[in-house]
PDB file of N, CA and C in Angstrom:
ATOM      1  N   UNK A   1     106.602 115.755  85.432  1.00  0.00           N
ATOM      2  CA  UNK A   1     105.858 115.584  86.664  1.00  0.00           C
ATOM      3  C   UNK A   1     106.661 114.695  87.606  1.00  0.00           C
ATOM      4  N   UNK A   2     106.809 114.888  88.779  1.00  0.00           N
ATOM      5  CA  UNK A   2     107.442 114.363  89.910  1.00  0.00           C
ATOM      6  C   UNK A   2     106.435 113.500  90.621  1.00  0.00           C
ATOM      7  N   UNK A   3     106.817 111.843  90.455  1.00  0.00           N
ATOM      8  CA  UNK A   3     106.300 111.190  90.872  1.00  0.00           C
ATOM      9  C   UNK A   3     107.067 110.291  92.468  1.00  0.00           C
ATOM     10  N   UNK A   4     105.938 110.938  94.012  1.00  0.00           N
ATOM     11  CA  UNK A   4     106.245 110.334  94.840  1.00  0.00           C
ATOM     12  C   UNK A   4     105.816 109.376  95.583  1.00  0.00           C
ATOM     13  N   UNK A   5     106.970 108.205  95.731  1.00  0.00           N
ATOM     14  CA  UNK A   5     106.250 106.391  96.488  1.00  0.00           C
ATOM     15  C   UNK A   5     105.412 107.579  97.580  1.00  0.00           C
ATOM     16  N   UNK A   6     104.292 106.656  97.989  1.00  0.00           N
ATOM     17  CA  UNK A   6     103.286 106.603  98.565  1.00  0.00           C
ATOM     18  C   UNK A   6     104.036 106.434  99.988  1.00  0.00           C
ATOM     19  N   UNK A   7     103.681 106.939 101.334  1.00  0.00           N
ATOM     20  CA  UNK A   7     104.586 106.769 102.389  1.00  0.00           C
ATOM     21  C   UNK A   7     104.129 105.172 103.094  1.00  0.00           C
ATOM     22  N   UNK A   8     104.936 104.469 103.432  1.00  0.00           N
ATOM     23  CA  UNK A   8     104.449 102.933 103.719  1.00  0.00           C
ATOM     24  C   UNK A   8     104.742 102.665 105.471  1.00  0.00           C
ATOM     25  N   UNK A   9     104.984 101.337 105.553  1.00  0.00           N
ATOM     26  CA  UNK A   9     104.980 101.109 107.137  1.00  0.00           C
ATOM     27  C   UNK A   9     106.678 101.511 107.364  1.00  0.00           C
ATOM     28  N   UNK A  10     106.508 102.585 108.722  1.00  0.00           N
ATOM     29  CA  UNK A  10     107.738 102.847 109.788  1.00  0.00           C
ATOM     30  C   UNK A  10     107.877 104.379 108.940  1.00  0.00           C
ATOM     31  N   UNK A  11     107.541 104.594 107.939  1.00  0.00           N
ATOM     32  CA  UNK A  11     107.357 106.060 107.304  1.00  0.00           C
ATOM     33  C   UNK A  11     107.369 107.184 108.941  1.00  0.00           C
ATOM     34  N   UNK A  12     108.055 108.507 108.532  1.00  0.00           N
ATOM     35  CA  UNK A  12     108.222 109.372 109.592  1.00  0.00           C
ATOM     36  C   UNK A  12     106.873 110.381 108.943  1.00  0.00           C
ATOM     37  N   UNK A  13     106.032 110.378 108.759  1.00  0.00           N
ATOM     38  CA  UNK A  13     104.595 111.153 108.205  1.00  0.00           C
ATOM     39  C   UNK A  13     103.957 112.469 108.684  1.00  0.00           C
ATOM     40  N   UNK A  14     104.028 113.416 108.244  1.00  0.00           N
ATOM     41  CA  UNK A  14     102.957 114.926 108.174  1.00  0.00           C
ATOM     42  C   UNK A  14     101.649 114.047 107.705  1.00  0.00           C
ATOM     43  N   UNK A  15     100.727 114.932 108.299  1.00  0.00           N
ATOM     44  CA  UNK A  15      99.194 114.483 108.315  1.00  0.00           C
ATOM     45  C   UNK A  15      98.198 115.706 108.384  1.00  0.00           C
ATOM     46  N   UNK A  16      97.156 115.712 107.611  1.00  0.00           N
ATOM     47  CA  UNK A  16      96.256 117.125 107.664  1.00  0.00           C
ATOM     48  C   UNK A  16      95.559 116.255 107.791  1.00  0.00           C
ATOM     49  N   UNK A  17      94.595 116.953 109.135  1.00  0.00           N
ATOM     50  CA  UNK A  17      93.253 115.611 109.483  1.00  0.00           C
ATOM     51  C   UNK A  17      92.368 117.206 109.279  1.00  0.00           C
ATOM     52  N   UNK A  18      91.059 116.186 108.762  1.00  0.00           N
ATOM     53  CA  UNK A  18      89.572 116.859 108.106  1.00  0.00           C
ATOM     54  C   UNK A  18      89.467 118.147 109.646  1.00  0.00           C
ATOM     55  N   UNK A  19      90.001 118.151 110.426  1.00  0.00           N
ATOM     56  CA  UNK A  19      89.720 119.226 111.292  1.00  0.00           C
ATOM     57  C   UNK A  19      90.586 120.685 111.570  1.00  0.00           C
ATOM     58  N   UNK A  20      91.167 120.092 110.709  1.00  0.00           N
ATOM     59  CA  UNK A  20      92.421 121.373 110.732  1.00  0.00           C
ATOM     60  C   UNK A  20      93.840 120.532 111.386  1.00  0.00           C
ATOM     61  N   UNK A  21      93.682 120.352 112.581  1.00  0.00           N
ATOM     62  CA  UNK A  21      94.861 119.551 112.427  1.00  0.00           C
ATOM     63  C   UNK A  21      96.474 118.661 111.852  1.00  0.00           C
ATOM     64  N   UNK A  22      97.111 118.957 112.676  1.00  0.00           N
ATOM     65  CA  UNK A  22      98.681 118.885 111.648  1.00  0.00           C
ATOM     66  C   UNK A  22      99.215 117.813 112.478  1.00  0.00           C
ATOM     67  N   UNK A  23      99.613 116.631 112.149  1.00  0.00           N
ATOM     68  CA  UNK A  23     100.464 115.955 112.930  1.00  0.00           C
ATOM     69  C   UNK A  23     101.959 114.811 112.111  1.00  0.00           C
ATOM     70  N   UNK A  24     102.587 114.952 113.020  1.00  0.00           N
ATOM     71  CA  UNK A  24     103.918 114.305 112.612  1.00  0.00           C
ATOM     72  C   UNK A  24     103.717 112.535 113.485  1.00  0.00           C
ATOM     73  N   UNK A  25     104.025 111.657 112.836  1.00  0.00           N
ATOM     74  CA  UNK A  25     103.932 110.379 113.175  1.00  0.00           C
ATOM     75  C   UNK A  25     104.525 109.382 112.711  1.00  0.00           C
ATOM     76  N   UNK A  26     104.810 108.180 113.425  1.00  0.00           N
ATOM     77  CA  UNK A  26     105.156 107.065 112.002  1.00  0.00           C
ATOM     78  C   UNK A  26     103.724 105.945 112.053  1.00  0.00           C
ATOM     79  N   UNK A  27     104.007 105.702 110.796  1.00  0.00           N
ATOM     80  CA  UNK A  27     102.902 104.776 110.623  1.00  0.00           C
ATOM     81  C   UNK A  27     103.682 103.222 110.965  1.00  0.00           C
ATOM     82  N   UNK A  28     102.318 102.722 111.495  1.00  0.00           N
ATOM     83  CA  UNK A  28     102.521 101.415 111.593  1.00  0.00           C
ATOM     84  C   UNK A  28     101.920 100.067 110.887  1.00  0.00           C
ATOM     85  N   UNK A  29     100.862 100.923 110.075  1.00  0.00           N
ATOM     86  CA  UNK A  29     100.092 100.308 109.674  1.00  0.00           C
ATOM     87  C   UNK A  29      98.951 100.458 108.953  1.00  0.00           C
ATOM     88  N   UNK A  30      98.599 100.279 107.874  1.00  0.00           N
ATOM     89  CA  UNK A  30      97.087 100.823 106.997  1.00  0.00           C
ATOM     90  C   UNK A  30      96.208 100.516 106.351  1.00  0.00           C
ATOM     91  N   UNK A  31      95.039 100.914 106.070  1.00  0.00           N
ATOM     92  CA  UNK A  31      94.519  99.932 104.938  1.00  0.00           C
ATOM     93  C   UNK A  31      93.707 100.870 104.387  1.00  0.00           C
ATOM     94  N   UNK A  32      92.442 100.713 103.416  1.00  0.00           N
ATOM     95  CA  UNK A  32      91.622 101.486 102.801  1.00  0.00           C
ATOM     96  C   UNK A  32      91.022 102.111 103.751  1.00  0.00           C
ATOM     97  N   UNK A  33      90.783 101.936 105.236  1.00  0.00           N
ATOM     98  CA  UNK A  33      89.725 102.914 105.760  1.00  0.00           C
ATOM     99  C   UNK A  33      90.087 103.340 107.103  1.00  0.00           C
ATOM    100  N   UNK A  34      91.387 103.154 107.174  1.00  0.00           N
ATOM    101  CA  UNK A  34      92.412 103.331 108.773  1.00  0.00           C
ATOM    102  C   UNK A  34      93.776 103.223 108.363  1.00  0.00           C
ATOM    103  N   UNK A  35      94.067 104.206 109.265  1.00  0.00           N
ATOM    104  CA  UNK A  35      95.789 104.548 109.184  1.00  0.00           C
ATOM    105  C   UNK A  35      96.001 104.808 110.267  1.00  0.00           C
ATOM    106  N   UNK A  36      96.813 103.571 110.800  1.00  0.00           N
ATOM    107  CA  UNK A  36      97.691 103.665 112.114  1.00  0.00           C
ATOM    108  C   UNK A  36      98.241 103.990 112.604  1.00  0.00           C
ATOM    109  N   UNK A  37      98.984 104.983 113.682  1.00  0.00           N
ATOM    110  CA  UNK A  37     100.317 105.422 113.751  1.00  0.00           C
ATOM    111  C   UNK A  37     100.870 105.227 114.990  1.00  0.00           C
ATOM    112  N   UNK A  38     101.785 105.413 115.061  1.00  0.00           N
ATOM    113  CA  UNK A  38     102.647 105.746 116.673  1.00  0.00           C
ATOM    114  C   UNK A  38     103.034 106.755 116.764  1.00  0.00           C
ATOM    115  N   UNK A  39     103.556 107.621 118.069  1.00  0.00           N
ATOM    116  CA  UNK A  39     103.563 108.442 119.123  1.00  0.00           C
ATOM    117  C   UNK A  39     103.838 109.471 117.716  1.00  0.00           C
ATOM    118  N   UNK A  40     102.042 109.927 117.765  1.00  0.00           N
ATOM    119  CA  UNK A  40     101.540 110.854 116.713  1.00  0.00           C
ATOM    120  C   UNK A  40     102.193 112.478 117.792  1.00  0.00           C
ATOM    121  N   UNK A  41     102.611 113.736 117.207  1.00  0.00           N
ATOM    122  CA  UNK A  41     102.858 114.446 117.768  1.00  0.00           C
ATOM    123  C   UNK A  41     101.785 115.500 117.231  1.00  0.00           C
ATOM    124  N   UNK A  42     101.384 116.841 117.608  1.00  0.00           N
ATOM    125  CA  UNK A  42     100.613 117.881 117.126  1.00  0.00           C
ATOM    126  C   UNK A  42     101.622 119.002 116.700  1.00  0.00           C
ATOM    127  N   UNK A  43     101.425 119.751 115.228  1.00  0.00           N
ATOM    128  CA  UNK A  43     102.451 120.103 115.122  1.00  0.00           C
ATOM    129  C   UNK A  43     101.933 121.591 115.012  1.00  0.00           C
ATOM    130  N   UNK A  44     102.249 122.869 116.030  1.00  0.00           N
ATOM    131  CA  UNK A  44     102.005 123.813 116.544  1.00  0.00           C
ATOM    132  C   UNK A  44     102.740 125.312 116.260  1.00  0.00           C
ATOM    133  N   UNK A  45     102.295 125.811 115.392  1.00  0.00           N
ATOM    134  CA  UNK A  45     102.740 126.951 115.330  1.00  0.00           C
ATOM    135  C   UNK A  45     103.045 128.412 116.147  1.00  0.00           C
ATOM    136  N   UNK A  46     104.456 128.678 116.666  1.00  0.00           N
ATOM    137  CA  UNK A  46     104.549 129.055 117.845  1.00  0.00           C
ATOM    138  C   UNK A  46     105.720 130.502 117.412  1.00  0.00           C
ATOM    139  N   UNK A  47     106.214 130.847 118.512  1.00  0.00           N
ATOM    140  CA  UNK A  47     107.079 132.141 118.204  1.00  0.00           C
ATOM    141  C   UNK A  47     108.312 132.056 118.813  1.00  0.00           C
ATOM    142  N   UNK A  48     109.381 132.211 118.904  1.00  0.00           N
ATOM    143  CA  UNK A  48     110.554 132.384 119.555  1.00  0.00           C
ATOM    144  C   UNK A  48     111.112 133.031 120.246  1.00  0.00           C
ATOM    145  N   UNK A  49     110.587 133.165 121.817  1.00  0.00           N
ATOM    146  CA  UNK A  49     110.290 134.282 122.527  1.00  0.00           C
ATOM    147  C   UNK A  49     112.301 135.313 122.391  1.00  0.00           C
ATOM    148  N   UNK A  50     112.565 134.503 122.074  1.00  0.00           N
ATOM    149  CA  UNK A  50     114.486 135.376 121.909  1.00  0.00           C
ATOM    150  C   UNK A  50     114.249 136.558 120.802  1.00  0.00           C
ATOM    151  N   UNK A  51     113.977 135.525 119.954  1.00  0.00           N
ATOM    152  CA  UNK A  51     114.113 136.562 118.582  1.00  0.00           C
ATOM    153  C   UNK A  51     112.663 136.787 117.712  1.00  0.00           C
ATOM    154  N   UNK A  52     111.633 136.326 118.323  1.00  0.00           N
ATOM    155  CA  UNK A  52     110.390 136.895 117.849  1.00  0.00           C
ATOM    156  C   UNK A  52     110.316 135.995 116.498  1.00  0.00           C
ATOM    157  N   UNK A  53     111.003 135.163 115.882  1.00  0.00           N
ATOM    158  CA  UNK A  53     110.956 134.362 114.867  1.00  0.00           C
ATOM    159  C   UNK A  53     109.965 133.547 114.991  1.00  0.00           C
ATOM    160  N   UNK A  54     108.807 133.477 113.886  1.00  0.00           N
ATOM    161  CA  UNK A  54     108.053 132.233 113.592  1.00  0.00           C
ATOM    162  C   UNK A  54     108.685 130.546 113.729  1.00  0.00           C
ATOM    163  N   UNK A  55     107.775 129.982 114.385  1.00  0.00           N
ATOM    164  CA  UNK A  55     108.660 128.492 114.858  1.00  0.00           C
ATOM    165  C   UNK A  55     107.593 126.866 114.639  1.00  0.00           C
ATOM    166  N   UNK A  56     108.029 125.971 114.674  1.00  0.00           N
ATOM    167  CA  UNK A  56     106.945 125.109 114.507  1.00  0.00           C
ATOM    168  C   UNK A  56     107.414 123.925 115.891  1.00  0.00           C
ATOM    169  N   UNK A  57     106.283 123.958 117.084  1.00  0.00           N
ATOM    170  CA  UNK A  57     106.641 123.201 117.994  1.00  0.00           C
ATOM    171  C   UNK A  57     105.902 121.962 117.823  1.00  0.00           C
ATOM    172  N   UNK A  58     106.157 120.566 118.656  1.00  0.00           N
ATOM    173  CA  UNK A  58     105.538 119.866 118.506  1.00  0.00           C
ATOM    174  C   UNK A  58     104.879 119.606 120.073  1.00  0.00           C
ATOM    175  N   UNK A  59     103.677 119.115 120.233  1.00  0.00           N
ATOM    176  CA  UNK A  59     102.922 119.036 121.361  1.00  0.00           C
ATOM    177  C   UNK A  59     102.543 117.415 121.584  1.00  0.00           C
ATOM    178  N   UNK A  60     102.148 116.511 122.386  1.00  0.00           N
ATOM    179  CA  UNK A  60     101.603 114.751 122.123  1.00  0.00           C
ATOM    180  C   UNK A  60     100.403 115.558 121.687  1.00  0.00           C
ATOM    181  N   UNK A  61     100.114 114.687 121.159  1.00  0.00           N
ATOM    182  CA  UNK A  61      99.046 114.502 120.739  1.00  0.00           C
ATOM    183  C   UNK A  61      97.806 114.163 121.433  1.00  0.00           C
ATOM    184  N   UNK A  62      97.972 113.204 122.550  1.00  0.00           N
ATOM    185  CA  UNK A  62      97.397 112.741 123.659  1.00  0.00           C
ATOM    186  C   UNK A  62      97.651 113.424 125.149  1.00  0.00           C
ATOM    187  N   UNK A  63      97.709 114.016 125.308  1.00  0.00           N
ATOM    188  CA  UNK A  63      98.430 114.720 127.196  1.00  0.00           C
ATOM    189  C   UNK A  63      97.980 113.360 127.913  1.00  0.00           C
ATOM    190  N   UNK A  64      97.184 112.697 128.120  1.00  0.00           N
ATOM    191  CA  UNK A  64      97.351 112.047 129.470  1.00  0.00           C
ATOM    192  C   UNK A  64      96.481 110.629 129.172  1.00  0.00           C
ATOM    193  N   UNK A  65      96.986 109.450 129.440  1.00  0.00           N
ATOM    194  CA  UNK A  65      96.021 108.070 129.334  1.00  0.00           C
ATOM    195  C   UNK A  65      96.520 107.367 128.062  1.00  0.00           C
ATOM    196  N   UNK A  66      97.690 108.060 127.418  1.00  0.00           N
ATOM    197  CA  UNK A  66      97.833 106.698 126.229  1.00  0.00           C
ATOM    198  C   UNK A  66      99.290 106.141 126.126  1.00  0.00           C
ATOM    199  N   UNK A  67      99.580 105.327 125.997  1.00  0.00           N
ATOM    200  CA  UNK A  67     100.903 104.870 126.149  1.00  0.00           C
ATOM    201  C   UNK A  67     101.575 104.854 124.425  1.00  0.00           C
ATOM    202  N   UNK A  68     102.519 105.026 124.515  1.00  0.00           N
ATOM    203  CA  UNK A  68     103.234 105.326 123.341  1.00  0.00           C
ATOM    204  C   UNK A  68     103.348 104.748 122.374  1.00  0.00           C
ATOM    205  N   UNK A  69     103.382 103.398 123.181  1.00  0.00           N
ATOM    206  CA  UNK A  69     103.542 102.418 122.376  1.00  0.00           C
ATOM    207  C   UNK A  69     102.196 101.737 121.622  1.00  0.00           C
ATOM    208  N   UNK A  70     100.906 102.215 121.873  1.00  0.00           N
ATOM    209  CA  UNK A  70      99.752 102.195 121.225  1.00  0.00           C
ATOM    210  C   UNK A  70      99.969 102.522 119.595  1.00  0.00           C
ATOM    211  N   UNK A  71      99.174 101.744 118.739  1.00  0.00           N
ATOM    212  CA  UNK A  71      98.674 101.950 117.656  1.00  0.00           C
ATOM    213  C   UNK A  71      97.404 102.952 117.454  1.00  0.00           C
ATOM    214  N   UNK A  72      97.914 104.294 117.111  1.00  0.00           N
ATOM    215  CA  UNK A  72      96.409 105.148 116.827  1.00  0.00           C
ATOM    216  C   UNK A  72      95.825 105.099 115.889  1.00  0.00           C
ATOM    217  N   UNK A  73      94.495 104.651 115.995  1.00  0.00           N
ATOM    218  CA  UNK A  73      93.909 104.513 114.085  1.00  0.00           C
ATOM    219  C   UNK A  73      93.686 105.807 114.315  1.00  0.00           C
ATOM    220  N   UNK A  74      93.426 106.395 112.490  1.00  0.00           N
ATOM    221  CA  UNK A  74      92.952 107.512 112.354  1.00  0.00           C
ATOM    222  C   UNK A  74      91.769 107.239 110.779  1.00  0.00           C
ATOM    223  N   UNK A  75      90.695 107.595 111.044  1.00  0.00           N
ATOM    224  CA  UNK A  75      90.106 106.979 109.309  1.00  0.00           C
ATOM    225  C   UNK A  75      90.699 107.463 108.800  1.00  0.00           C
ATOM    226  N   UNK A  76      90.441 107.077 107.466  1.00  0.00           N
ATOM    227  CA  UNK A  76      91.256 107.621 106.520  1.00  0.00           C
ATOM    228  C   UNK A  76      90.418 108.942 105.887  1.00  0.00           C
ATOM    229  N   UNK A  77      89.289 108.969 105.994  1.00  0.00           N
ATOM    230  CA  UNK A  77      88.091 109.689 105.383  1.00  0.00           C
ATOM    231  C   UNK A  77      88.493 111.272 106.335  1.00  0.00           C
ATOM    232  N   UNK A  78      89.091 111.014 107.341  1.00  0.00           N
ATOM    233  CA  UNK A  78      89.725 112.158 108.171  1.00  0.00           C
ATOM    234  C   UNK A  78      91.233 112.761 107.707  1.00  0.00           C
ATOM    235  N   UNK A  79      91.650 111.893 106.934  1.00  0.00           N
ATOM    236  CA  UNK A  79      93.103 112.550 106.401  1.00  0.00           C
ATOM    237  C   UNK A  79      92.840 113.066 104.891  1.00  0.00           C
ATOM    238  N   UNK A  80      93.251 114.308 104.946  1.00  0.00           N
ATOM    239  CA  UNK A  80      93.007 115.749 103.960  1.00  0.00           C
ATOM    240  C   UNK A  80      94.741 115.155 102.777  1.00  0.00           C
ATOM    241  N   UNK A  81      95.665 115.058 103.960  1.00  0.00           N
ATOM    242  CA  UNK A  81      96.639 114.972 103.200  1.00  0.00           C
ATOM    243  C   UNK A  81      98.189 114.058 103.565  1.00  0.00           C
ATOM    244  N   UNK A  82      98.513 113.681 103.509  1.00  0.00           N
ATOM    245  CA  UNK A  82      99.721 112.739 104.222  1.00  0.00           C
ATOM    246  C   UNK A  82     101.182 112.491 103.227  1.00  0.00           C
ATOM    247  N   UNK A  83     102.401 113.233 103.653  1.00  0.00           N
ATOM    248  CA  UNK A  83     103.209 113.139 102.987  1.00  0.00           C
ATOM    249  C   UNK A  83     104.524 112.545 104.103  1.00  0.00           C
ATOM    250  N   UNK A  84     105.620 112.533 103.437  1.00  0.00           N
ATOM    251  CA  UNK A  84     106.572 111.735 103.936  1.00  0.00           C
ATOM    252  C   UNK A  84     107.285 112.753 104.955  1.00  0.00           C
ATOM    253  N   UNK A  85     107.391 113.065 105.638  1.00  0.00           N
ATOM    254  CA  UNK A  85     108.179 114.133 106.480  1.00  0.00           C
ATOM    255  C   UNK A  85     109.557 114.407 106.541  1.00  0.00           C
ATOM    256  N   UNK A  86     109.714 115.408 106.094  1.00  0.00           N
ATOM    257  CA  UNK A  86     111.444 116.145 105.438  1.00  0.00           C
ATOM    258  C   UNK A  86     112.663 115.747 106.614  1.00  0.00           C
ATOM    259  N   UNK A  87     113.849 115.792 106.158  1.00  0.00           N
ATOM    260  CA  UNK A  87     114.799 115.146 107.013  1.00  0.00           C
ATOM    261  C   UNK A  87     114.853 116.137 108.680  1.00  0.00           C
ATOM    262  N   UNK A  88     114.299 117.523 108.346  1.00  0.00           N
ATOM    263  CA  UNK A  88     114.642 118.090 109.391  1.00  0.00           C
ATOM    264  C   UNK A  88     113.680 117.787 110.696  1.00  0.00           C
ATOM    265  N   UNK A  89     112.084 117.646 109.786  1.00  0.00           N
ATOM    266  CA  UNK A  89     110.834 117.288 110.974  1.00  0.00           C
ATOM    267  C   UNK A  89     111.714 116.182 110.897  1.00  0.00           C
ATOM    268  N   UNK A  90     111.969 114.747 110.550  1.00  0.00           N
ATOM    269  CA  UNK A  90     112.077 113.659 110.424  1.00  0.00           C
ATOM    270  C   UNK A  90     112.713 113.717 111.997  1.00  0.00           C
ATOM    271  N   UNK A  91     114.018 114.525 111.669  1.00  0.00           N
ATOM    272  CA  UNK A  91     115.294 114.120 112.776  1.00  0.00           C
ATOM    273  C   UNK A  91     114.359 114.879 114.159  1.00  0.00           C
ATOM    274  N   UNK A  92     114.037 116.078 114.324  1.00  0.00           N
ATOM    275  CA  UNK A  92     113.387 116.571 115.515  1.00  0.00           C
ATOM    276  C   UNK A  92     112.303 115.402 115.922  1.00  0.00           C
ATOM    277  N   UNK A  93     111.475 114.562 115.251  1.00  0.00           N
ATOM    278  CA  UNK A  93     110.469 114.457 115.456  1.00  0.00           C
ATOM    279  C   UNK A  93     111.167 112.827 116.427  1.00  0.00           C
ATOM    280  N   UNK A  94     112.273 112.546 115.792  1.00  0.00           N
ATOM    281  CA  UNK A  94     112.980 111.158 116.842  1.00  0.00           C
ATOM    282  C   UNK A  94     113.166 111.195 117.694  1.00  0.00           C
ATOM    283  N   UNK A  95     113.932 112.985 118.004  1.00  0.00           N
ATOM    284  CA  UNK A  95     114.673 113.422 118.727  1.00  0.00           C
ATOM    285  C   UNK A  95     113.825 113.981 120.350  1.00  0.00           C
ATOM    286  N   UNK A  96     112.747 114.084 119.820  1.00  0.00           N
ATOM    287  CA  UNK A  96     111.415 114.592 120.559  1.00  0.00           C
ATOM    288  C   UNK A  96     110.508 113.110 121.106  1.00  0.00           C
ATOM    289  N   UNK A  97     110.665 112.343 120.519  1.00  0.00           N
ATOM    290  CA  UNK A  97     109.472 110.994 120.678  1.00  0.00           C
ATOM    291  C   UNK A  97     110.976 109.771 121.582  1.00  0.00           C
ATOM    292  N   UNK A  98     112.086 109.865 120.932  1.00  0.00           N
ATOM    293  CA  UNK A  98     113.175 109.007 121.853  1.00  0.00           C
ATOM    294  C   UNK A  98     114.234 109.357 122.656  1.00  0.00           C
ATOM    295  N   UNK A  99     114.270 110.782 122.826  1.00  0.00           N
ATOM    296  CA  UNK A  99     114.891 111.064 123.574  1.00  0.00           C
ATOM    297  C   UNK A  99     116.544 110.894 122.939  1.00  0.00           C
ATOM    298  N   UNK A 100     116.769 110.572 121.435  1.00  0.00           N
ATOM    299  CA  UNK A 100     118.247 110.497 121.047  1.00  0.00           C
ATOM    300  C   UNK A 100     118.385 111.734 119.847  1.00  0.00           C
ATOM    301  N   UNK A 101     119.202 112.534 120.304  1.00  0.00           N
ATOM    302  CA  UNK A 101     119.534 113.891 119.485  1.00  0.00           C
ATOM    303  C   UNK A 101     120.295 113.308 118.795  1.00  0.00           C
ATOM    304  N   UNK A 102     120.021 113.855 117.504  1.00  0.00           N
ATOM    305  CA  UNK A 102     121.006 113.370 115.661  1.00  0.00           C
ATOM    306  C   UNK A 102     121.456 114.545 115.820  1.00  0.00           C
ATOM    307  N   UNK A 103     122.733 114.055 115.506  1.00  0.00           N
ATOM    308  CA  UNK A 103     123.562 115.492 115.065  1.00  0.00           C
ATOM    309  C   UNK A 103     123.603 115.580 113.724  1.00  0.00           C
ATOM    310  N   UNK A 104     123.202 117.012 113.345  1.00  0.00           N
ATOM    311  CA  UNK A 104     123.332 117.754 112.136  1.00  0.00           C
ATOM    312  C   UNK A 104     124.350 117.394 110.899  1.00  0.00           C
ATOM    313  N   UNK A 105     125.199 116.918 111.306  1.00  0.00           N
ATOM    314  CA  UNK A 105     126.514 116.414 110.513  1.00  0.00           C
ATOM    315  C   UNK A 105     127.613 116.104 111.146  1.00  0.00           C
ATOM    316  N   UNK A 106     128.278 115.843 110.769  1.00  0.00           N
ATOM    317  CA  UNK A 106     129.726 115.658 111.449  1.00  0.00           C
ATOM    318  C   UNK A 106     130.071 114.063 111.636  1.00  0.00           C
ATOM    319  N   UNK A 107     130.420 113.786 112.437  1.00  0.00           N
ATOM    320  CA  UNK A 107     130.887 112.057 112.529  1.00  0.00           C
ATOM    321  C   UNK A 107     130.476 112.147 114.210  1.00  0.00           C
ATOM    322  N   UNK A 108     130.110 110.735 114.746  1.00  0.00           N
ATOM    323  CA  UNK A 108     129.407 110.767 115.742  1.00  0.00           C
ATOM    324  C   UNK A 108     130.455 110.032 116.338  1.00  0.00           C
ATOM    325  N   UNK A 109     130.909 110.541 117.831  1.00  0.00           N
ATOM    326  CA  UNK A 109     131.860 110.173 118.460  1.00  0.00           C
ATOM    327  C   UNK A 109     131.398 109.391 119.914  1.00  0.00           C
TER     328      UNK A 109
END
């Protein structure tokens, strides 16, 4: 059996909230009955109008009135599921929330 640490504070986090809902975030903070995050994104299943390929976009979470830099509680009694988010959401999801593109590999010049 594959045992994984629990995701903790500054974690890059996937989230299934009790409504269906999918979101990518980092946490800032938690406890037994709230989980905090920052610039939570919605994570949106979309198409690739080029090549018709299935795609996963990300949307804010908020459109208008919250500043980024806010702490969002979320109960916890609302999260279905919360895992650590894979290097590829990880890197898009920086790349999308700070405006600094990671390159894929190579050496950074």
């Amino acid at each position: 059996m594959l045992i994984e640490n629990k995701p903790t504070t500054n974690d890059v986090v996937c989230i299934k909230l009790s409504n269906g809902d999918e979101l990518i975030a980092k946490i800032a903070d938690q406890n037994p009955q709230t989980l905090f995050v920052t610039k939570p994104m919605l994570m949106i299943l979309s198409q690739d109008p080029r090549t018709g390929q299935p795609g996963v976009q990300m949307a804010p979470f908020w459109i208008m009135g919250a500043d980024s830099s806010v702490k969002f509680p979320i109960s916890q009694n609302h999260v279905v599921c919360m895992v650590k988010a894979n290097a590829d959401a990880t890197k898009n999801y920086i790349s999308q929330t700070s405006g600094i593109a990671i390159p894929s590999s190579g050496l950074i010049v």
